[in-house]
N, C-alpha and C. Protein backbone atom coordinates (compact mmCIF):
# COMPACT_ATOMS: atom_id res chain seq x y z
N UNK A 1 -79.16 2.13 -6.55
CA UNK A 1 -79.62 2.32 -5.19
C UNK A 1 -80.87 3.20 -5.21
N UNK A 2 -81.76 2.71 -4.27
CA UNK A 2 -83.06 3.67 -4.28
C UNK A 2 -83.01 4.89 -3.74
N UNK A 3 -83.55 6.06 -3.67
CA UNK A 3 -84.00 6.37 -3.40
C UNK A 3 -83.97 7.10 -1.71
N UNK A 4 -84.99 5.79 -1.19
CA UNK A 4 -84.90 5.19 0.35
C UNK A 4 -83.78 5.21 0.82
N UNK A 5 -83.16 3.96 -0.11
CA UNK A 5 -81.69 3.26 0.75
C UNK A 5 -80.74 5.16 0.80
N UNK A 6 -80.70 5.64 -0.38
CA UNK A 6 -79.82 7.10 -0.14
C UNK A 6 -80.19 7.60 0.92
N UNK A 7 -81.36 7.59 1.46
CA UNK A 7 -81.92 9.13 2.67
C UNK A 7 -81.26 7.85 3.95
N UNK A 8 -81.56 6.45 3.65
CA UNK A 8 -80.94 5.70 5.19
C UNK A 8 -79.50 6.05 5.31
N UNK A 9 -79.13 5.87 4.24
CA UNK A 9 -77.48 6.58 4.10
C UNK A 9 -76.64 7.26 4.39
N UNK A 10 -77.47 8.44 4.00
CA UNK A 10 -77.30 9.85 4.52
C UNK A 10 -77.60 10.04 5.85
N UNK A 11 -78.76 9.68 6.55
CA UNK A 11 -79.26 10.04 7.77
C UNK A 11 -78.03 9.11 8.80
N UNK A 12 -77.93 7.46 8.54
CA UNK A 12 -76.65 6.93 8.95
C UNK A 12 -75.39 7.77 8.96
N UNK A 13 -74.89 8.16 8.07
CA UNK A 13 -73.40 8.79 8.20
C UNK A 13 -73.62 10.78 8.40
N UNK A 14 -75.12 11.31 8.12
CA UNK A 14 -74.91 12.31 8.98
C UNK A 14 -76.14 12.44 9.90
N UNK A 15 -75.81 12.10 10.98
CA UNK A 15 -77.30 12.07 11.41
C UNK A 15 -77.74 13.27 12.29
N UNK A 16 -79.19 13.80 11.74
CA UNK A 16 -79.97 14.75 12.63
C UNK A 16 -79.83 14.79 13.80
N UNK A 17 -79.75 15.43 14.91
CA UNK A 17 -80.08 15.60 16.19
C UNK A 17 -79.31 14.71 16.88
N UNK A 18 -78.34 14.10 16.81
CA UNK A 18 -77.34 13.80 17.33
C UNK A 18 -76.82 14.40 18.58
N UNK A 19 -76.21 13.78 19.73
CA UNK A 19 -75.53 13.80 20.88
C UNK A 19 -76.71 14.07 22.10
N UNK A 20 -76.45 15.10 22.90
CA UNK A 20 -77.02 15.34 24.23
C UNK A 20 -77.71 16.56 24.88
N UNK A 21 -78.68 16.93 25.88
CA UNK A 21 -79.23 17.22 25.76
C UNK A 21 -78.57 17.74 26.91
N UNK A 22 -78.02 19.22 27.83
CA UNK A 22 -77.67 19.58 28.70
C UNK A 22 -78.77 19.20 29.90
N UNK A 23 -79.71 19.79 29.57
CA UNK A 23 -80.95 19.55 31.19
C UNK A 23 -82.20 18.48 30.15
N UNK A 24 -81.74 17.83 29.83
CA UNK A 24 -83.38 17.59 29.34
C UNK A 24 -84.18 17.08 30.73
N UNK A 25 -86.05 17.00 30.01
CA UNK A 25 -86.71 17.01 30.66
C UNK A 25 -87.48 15.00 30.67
N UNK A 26 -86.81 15.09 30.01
CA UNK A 26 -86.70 13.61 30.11
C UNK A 26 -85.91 12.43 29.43
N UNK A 27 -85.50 11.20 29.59
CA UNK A 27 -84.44 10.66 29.34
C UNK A 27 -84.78 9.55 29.17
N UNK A 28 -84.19 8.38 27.96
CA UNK A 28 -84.55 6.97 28.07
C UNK A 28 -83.56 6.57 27.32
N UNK A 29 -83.14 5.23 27.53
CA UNK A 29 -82.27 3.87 26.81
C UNK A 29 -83.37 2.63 26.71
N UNK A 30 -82.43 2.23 25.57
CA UNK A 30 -82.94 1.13 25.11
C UNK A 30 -81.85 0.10 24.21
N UNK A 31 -82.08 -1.25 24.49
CA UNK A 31 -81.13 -2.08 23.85
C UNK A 31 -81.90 -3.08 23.02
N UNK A 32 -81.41 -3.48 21.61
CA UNK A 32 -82.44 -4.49 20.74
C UNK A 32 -81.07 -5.40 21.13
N UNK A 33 -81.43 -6.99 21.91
CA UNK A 33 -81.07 -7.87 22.64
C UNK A 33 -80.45 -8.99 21.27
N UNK A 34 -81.35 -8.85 19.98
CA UNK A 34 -81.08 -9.52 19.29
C UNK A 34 -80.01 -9.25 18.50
N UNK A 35 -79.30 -8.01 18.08
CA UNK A 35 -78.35 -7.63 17.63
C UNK A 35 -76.73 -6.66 18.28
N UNK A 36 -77.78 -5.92 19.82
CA UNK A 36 -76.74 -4.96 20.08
C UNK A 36 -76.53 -3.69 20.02
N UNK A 37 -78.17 -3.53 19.31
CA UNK A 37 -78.10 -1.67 19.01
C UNK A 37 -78.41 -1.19 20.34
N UNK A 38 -77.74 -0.04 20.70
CA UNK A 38 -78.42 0.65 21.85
C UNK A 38 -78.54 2.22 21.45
N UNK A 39 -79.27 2.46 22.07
CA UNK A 39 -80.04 3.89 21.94
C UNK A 39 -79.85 5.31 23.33
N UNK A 40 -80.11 6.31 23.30
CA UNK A 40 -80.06 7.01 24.21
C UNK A 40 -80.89 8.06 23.84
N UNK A 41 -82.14 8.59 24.50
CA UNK A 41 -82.49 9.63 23.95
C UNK A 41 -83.04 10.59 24.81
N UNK A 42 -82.65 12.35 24.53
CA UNK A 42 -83.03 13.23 25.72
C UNK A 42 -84.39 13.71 25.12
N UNK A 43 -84.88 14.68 25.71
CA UNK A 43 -85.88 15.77 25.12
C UNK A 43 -86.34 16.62 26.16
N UNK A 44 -86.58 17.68 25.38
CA UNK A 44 -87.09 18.63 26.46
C UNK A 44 -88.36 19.38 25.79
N UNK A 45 -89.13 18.96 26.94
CA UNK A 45 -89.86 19.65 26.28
C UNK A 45 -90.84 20.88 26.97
N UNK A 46 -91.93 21.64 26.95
CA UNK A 46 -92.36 22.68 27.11
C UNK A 46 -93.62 23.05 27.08
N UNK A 47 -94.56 22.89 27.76
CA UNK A 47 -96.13 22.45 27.68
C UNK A 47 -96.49 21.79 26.88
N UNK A 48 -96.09 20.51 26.81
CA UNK A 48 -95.97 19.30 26.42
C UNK A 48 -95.65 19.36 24.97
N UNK A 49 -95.10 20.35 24.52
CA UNK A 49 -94.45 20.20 22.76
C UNK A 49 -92.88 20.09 23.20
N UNK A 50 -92.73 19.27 21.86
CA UNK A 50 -91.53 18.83 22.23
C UNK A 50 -90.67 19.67 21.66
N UNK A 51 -89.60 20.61 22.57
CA UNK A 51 -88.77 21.30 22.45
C UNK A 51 -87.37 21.23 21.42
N UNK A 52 -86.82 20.53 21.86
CA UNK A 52 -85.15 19.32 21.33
C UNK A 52 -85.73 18.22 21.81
N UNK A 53 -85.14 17.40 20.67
CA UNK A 53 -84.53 16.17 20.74
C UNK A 53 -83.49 15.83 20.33
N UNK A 54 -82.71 14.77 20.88
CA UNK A 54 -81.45 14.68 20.92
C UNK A 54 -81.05 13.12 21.06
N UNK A 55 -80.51 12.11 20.39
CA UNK A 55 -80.14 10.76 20.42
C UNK A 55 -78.09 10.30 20.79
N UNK A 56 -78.38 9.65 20.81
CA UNK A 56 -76.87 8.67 20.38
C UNK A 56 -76.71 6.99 20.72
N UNK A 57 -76.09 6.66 20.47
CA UNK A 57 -76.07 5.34 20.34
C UNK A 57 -75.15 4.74 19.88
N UNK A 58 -75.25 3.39 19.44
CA UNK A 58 -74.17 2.62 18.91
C UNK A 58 -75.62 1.52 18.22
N UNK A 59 -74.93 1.12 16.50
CA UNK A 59 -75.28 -0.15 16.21
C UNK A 59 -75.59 0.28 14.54
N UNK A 60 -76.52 -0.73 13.57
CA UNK A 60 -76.59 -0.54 12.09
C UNK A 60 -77.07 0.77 11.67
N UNK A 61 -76.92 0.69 10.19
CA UNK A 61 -77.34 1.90 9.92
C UNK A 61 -78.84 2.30 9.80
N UNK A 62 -79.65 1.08 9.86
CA UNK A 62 -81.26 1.36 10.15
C UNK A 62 -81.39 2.05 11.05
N UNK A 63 -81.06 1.17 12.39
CA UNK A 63 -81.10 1.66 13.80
C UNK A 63 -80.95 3.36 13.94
N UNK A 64 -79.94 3.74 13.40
CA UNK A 64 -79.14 5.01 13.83
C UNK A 64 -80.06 6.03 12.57
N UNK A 65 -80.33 5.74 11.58
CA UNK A 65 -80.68 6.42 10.61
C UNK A 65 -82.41 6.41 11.25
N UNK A 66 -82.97 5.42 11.53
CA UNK A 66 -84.35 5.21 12.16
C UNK A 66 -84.55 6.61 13.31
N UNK A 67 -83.43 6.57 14.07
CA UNK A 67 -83.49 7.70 15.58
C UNK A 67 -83.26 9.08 14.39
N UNK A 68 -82.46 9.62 13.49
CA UNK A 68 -82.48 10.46 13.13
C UNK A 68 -83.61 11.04 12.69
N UNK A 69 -84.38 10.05 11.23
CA UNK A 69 -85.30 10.45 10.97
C UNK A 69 -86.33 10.81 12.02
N UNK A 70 -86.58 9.91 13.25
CA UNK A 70 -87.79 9.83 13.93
C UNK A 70 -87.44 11.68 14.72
N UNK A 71 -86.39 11.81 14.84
CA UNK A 71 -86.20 12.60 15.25
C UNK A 71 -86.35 14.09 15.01
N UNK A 72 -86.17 13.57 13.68
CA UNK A 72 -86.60 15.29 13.18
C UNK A 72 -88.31 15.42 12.72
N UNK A 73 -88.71 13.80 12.75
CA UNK A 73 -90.34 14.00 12.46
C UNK A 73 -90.87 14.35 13.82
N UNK A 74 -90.60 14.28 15.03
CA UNK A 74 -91.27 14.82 16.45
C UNK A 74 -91.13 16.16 16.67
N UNK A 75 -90.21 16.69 16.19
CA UNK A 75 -89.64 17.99 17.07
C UNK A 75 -90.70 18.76 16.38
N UNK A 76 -91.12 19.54 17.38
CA UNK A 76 -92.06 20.55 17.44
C UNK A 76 -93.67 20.26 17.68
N UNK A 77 -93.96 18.71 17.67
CA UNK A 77 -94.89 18.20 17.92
C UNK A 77 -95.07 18.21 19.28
N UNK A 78 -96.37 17.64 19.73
CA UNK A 78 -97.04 17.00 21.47
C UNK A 78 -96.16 16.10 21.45
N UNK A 79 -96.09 16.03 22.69
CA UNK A 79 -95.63 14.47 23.34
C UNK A 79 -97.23 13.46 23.17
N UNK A 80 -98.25 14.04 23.69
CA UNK A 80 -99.77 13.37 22.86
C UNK A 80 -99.12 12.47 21.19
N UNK A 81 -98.87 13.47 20.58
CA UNK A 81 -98.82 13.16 19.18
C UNK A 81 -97.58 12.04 18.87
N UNK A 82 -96.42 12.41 19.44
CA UNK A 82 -94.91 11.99 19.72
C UNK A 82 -95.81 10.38 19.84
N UNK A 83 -96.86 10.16 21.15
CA UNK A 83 -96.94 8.42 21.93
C UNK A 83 -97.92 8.25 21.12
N UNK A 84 -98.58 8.50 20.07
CA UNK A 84 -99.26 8.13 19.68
C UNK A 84 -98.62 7.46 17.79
N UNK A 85 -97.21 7.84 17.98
CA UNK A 85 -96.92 7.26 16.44
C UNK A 85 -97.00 5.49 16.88
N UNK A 86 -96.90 5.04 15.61
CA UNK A 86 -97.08 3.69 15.64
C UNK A 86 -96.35 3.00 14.76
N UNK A 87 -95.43 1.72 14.70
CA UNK A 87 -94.69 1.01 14.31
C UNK A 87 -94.47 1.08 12.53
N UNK A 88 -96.00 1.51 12.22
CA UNK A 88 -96.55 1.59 10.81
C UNK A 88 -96.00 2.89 10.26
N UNK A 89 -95.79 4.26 11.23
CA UNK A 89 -95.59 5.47 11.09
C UNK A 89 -94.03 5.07 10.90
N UNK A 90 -93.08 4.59 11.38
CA UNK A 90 -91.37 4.67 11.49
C UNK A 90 -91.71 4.05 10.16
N UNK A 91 -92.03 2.71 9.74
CA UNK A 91 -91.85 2.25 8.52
C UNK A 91 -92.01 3.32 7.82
N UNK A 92 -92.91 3.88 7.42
CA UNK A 92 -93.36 5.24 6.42
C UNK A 92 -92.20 5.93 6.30
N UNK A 93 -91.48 6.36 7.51
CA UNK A 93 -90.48 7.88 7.52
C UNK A 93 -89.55 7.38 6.86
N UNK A 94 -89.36 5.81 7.27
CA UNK A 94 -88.27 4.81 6.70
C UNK A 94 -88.04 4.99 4.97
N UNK A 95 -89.25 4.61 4.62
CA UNK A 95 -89.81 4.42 3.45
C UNK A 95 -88.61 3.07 2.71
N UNK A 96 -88.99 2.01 3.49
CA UNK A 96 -88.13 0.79 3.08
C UNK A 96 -89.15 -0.06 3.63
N UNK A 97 -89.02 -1.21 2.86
CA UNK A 97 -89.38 -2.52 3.85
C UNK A 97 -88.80 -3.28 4.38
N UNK A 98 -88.62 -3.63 5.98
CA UNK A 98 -87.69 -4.30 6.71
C UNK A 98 -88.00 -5.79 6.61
N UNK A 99 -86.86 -6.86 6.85
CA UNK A 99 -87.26 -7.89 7.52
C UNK A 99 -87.44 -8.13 8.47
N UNK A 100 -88.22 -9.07 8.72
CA UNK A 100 -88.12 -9.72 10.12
C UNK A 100 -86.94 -9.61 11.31
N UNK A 101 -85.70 -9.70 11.17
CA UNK A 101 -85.08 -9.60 11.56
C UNK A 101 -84.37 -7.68 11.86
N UNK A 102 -84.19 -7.24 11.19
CA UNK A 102 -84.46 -5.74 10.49
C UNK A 102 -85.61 -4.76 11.42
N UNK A 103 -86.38 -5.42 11.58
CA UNK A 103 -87.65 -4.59 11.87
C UNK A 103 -87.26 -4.37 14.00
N UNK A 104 -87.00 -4.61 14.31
CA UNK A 104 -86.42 -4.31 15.67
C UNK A 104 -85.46 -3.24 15.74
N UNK A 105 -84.61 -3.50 14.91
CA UNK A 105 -83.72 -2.39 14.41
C UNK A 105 -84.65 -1.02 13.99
N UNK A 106 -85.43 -1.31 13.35
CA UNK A 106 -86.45 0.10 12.68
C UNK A 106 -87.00 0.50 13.67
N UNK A 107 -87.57 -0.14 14.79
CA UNK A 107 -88.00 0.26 15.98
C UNK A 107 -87.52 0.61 17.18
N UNK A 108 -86.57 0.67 17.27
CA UNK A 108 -86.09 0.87 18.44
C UNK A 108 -86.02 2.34 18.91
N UNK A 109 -85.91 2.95 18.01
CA UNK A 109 -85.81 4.47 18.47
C UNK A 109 -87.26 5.16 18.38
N UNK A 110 -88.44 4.34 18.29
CA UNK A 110 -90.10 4.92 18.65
C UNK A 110 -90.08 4.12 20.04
N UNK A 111 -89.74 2.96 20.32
CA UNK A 111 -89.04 2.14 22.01
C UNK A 111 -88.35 3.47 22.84
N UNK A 112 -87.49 3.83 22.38
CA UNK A 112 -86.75 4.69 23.45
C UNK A 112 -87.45 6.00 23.38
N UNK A 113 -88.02 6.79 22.42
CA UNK A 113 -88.85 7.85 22.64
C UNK A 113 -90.02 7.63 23.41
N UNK A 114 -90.95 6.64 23.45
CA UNK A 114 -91.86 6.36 24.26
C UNK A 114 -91.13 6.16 25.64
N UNK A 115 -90.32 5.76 25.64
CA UNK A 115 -90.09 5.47 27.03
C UNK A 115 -89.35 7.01 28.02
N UNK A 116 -88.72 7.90 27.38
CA UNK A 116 -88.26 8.99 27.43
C UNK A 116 -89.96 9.66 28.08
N UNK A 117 -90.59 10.19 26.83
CA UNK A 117 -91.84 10.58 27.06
C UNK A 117 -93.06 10.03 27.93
N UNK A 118 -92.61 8.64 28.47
CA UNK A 118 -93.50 7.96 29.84
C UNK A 118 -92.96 8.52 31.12
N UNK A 119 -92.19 8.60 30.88
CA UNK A 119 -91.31 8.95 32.18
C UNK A 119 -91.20 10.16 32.12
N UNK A 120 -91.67 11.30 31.42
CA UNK A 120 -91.98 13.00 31.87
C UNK A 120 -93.53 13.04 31.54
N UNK A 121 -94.27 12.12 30.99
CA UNK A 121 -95.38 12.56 31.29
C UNK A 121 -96.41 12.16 32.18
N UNK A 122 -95.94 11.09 33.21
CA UNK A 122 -96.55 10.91 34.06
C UNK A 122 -96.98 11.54 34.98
C-alpha cells in the first residue's frame, strides 16, 4: 500500500475536524447524486480568516478522508484563499489519482466549503 492510500486511510477512519460547529458563521451541504456521499460543513470565521472548521457526513472513504484533509489545509487561512483553491489543489492534498468516477467523490468537500463560504461572504 502507498503511501497516499495510508494518509486516505487514516484520515477515513480518524478524521480531522469532525462533527459541529455550535454558532458557526456559516453553513453548507452538499450531495454527489452519482453515488450518495453527503457532506455538511460549518465554519466560523473572523475577519475573514477562517477560525474552525468542522464537517460530517456519510459516504466512501475518499469523500470523508477528502473533507478531513481539506479541512485541516484551510484552517487558519482567508476565506479569499479558502475560494480560491481549485479542483487541482484537493487532488494534490489527496496525493492519489482519481477516476473518473472517483473524482466527484474527491470533490465534494471543496463543493460544500465554497458553498459554506458564499453564503458568509456575501
Amino acid at each position: 500500500m502507498s503511501l497516499y492510500q495510508d494518509l486516505i486511510l487514516d484520515h477515513y477512519r480518524n478524521p480531522r475536524n469532525a462533527g459541529t460547529l455550535p454558532h458557526p458563521t456559516g453553513s453548507a451541504d452538499a450531495i454527489n447524486l452519482s453515488c450518495g456521499d453527503k457532506l455538511h460543513m460549518d465554519i466560523a470565521l473572523k475577519n475573514d480568516k477562517i477560525l474552525d472548521i468542522r464537517f460530517s457526513g456519510s459516504g466512501c472513504a475518499i469523500s470523508l478522508a477528502a473533507a478531513s484533509l481539506l479541512t485541516e489545509h484551510v484552517k487558519g487561512k482567508t476565506a479569499h484563499e479558502a475560494l480560491g483553491l481549485e479542483p487541482k489543489h484537493i487532488l494534490e492534498i489527496l496525493g492519489i489519482t482519481l477516476s473518473t468516477n472517483r473524482l466527484k467523490c474527491g470533490l465534494l468537500s471543496l463543493e460544500t466549503l465554497k458553498k459554506a463560504l458564499a453564503i458568509n461572504t456575501k
